[in-house]
N, C-alpha and C. Protein backbone atom coordinates (compact mmCIF):
# COMPACT_ATOMS: atom_id res chain seq x y z
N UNK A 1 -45.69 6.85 79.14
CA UNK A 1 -46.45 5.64 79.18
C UNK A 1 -45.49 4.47 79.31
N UNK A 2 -45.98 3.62 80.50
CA UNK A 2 -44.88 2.33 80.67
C UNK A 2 -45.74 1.36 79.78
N UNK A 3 -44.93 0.33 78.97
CA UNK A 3 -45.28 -0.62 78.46
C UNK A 3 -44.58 -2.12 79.03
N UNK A 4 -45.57 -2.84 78.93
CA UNK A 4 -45.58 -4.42 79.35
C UNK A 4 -45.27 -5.61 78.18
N UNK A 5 -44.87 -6.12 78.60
CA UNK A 5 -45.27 -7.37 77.51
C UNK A 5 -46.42 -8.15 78.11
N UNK A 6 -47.23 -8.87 77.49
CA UNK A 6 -48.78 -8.80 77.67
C UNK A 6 -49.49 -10.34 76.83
N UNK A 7 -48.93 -10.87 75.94
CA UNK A 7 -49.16 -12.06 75.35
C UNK A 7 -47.65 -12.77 74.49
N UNK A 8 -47.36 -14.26 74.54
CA UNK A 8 -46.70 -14.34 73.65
C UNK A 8 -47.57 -15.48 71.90
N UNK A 9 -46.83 -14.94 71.30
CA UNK A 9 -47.05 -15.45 70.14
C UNK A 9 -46.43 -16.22 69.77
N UNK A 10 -46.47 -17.25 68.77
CA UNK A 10 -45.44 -18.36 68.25
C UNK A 10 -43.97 -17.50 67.76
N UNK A 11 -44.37 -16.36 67.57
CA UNK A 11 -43.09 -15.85 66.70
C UNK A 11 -42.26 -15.10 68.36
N UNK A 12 -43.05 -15.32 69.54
CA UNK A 12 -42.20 -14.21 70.59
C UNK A 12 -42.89 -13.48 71.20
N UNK A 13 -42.46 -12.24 71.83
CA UNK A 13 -43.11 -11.46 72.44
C UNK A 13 -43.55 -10.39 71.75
N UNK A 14 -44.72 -9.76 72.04
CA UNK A 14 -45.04 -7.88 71.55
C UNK A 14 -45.54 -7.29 72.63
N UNK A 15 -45.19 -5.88 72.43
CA UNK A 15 -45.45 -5.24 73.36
C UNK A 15 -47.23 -4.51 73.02
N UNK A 16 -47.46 -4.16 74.47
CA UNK A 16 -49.30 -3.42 74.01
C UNK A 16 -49.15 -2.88 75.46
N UNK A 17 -49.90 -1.44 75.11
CA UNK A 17 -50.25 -0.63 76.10
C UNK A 17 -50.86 -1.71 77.33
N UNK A 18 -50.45 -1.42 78.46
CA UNK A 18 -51.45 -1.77 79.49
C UNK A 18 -51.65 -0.51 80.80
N UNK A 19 -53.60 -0.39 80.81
CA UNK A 19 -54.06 0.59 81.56
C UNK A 19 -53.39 0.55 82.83
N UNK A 20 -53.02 -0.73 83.31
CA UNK A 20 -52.71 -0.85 84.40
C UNK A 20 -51.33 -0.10 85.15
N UNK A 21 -50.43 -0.18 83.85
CA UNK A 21 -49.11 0.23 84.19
C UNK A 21 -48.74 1.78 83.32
N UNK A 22 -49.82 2.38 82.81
CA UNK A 22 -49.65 3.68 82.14
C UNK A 22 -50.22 4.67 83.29
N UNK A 23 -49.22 5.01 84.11
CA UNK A 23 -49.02 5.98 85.48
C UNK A 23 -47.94 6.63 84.93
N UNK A 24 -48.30 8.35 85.23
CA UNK A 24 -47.23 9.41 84.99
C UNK A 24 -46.10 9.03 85.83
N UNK A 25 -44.81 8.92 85.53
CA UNK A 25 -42.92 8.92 86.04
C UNK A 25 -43.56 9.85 86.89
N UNK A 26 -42.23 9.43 88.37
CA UNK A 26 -42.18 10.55 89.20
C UNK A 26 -41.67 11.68 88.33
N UNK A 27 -40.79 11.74 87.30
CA UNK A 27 -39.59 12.65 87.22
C UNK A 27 -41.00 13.26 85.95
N UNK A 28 -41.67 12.73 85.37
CA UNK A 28 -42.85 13.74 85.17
C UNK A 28 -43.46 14.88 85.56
N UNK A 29 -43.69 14.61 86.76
CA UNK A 29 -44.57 15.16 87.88
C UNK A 29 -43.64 16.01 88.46
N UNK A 30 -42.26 15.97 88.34
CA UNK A 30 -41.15 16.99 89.07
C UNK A 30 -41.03 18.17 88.49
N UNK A 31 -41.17 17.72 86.68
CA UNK A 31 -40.93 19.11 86.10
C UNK A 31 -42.40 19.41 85.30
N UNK A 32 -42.23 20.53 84.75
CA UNK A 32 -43.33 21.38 84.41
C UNK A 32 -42.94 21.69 82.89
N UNK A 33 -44.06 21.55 81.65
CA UNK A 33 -43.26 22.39 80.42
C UNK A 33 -44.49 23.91 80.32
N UNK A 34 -43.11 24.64 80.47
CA UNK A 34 -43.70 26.20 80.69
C UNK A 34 -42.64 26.96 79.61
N UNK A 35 -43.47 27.99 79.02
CA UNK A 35 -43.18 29.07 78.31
C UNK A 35 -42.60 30.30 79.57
N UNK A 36 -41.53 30.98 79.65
CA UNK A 36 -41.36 31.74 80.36
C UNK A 36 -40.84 33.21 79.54
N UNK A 37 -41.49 34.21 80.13
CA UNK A 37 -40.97 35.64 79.25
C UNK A 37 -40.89 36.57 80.32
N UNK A 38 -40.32 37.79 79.37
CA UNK A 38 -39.81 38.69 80.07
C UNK A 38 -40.40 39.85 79.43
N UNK A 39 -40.84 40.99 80.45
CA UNK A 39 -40.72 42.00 79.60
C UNK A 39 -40.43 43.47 80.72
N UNK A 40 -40.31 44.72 80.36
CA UNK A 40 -39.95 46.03 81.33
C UNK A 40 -41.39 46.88 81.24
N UNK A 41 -41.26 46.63 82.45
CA UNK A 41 -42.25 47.51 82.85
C UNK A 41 -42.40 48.90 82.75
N UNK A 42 -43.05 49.80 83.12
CA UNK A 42 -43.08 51.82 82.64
C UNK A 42 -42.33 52.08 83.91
N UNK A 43 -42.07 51.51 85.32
CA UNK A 43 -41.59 51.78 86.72
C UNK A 43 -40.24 51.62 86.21
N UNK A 44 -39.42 50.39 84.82
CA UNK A 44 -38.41 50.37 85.10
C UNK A 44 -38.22 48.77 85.80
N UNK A 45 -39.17 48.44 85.95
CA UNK A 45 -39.38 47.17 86.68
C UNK A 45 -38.97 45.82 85.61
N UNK A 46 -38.68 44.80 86.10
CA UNK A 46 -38.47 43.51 84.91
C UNK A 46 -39.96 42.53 84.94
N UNK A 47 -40.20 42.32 84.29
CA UNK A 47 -41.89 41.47 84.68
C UNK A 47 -41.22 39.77 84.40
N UNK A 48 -41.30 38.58 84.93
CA UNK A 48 -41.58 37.88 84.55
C UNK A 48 -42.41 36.82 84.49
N UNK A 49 -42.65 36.36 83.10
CA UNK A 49 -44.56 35.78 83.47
C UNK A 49 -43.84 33.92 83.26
N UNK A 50 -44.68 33.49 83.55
CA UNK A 50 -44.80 31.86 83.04
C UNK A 50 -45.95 31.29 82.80
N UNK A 51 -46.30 30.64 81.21
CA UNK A 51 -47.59 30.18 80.77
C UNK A 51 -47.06 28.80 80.79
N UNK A 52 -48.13 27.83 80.60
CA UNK A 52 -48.12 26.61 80.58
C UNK A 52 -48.72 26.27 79.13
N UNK A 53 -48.15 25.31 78.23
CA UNK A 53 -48.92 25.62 76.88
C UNK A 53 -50.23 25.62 76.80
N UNK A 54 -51.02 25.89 76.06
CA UNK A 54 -52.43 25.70 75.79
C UNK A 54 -53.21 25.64 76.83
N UNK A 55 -52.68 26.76 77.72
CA UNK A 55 -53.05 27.11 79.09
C UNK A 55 -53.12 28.41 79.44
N UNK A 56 -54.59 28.94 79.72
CA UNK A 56 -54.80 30.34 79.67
C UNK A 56 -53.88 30.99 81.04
N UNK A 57 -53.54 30.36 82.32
CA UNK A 57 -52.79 30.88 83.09
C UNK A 57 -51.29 31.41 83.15
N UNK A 58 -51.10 32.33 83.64
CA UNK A 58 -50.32 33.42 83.47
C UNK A 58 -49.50 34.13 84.34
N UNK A 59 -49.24 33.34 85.30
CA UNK A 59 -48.89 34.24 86.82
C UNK A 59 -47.51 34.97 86.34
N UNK A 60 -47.14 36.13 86.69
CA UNK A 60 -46.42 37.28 86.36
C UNK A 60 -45.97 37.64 87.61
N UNK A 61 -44.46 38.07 87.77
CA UNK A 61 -43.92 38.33 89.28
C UNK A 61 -43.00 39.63 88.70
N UNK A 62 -43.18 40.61 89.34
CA UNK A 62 -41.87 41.16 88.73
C UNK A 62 -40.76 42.14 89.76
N UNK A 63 -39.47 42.42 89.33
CA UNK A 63 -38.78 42.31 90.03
C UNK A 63 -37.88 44.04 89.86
N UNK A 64 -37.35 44.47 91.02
CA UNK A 64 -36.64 45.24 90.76
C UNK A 64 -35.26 45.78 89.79
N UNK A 65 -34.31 45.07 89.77
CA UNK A 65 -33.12 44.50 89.52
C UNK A 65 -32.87 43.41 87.77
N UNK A 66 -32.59 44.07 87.64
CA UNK A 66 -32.03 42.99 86.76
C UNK A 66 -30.79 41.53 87.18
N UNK A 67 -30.57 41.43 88.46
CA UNK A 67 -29.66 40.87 89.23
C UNK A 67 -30.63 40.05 89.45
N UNK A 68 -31.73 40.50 90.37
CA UNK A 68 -32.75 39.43 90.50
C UNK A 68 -33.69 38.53 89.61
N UNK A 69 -33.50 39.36 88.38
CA UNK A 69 -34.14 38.44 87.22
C UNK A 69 -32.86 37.49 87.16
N UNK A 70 -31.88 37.80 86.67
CA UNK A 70 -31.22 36.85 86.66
C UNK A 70 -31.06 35.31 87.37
N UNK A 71 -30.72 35.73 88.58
CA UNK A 71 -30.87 35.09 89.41
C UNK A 71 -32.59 34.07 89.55
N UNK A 72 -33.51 34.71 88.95
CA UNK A 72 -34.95 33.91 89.08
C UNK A 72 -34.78 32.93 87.63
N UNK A 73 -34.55 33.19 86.35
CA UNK A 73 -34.34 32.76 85.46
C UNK A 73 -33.17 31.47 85.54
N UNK A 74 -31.71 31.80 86.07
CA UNK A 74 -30.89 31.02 86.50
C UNK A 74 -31.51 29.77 87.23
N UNK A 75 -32.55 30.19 88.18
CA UNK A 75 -32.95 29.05 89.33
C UNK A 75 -33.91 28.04 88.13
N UNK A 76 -34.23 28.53 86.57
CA UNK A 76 -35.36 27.81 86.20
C UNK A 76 -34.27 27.14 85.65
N UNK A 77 -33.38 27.33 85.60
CA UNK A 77 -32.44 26.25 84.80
C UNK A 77 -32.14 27.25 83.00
N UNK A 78 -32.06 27.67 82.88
CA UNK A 78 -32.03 28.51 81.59
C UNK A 78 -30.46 29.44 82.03
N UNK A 79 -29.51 28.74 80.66
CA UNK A 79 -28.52 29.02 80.75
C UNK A 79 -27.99 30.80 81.01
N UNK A 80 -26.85 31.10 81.38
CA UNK A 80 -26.62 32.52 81.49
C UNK A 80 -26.09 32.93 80.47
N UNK A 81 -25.33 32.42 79.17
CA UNK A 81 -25.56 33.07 77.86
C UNK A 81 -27.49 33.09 77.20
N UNK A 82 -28.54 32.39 77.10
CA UNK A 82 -29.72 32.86 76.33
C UNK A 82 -30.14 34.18 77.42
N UNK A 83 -29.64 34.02 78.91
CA UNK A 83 -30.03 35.28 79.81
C UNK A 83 -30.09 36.24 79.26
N UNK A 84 -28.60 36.23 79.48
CA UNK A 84 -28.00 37.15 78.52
C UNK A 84 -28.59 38.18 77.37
N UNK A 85 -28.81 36.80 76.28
CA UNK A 85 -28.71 37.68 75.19
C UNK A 85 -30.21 38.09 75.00
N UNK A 86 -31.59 37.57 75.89
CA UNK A 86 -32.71 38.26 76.03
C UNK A 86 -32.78 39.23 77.17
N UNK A 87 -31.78 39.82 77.96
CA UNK A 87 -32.02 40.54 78.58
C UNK A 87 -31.77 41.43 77.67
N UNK A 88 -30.14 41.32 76.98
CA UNK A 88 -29.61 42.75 76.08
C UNK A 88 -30.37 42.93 74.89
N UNK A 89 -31.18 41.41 74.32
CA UNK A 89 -32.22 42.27 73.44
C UNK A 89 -33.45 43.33 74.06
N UNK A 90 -34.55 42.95 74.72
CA UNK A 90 -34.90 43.37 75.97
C UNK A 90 -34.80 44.77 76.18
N UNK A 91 -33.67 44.94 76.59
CA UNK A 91 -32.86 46.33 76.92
C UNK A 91 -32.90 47.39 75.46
N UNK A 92 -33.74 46.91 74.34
CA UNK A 92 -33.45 47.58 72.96
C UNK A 92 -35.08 47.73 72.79
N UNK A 93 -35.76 46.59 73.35
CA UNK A 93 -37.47 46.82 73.01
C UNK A 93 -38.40 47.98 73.80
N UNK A 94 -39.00 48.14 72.91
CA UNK A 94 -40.64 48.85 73.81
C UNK A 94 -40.70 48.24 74.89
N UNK A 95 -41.45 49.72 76.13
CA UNK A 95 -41.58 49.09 77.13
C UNK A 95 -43.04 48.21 76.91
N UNK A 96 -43.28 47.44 77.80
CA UNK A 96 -44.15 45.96 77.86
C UNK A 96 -43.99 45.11 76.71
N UNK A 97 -43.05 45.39 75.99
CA UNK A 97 -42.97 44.19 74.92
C UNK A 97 -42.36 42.99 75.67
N UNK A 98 -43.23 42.00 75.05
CA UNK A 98 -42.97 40.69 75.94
C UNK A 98 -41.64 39.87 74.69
N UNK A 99 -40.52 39.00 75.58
CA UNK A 99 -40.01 38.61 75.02
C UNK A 99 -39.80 37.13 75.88
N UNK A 100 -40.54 36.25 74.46
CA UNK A 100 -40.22 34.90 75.35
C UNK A 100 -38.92 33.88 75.00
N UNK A 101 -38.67 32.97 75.68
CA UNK A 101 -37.60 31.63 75.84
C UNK A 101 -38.35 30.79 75.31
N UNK A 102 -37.36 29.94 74.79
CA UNK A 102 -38.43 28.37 74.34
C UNK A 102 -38.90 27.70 75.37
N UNK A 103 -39.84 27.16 74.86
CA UNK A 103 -40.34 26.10 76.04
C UNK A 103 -39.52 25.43 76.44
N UNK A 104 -39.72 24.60 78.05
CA UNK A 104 -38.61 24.27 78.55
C UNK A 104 -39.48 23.46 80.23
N UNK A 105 -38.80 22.45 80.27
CA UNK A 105 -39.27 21.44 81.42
C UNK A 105 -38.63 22.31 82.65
N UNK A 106 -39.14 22.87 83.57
CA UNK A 106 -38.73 23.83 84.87
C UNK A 106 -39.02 22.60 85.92
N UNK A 107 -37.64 22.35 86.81
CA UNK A 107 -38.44 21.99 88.20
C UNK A 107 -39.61 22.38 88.89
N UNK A 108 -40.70 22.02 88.96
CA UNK A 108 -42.33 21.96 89.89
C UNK A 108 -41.86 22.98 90.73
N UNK A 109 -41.15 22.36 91.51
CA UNK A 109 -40.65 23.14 93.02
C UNK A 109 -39.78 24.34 93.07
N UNK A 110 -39.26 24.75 91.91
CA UNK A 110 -38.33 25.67 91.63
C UNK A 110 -39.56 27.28 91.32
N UNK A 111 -40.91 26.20 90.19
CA UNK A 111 -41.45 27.41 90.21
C UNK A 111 -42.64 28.06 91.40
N UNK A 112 -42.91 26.99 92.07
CA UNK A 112 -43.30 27.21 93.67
C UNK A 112 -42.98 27.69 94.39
N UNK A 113 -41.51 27.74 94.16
CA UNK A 113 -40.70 28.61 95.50
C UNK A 113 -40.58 30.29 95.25
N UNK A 114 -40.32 30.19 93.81
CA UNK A 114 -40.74 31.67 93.55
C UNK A 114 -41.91 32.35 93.12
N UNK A 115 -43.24 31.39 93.84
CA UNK A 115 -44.51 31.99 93.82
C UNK A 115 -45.45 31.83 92.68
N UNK A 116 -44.83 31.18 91.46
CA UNK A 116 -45.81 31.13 90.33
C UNK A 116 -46.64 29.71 90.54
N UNK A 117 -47.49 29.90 90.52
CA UNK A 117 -48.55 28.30 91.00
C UNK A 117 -49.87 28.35 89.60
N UNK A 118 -49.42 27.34 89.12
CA UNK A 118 -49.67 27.04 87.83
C UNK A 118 -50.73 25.63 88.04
C-alpha cells in the first residue's frame, strides 16, 4: 500500500491511506508467495508440487532425475545447501511423503516457464 500525505495540520503533516494511490508494486505482481514440496514417487520419479497459501491449487510436475529437480528448484531461487539437505532428507522418507520448503516469494515467470500456473 502506497501512502500520501493528504491534509496538513497546525502541528504538520500525517499520513492516511489514499484509495487512489493503494495499487499493487510492479515488483508485487513479479513474484508469487508459494509453498513448494517435494516428494518420490513409486516409479522412482521426484514430484514437485507448488501451493499458494490458503489456496486449494496444487499443480505438481514431476521429474526424472534428481539433476532436474535440482536444477527446477535452483531456477525458484532456493539455495543449493536447503536443496540439498531436503533432497538427502527425502532420500530417507516413505515413498509419497511430501516434504515441504518455507514459504518463499518465486519469480511469476520462473513458475510459468516451468508449467505450474497458479
Amino acid at each position: 500500500m502506497q501512502w500520501s500525505y493528504s491534509s496538513r495540520i497546525e502541528a504538520g503533516y500525517f499520513l492516511r491511506p489514499s484509495l487512489a494511490t493503494c495499487v499493487p508494486s510492479k515488483l508485487s505482481a513479479a513474484y508469487m508467495l508459494v509453498i513448494i514440496s517435494v516428494r518420490r514417487l513409486d516409479n522412482d520419479r521426484i514430484e514437485i508440487g507448488v501451493a499458494r497459501p490458503q489456496h486449494h491449487s496444487n499443480p505438481t510436475h514431476d521429474y526424472a532425475s534428481e539433476k532436474e529437480v535440482r536444477g527446477v528448484l535452483s531456477d525458484f531461487g532456493i539455495s543449493e545447501e536447503l536443496i540439498a539437505s531436503h533432497l538427502k532428507l527425502l532420500a530417507r522418507m516413505n515413498t509419497g511423503e511430501r516434504l515441504k520448503f518455507p514459504p518463499m516469494d518465486v519469480p511469476r515467470n520462473e513458475l510459468l516457464s516451468k508449467g505450474f500456473r497458479l
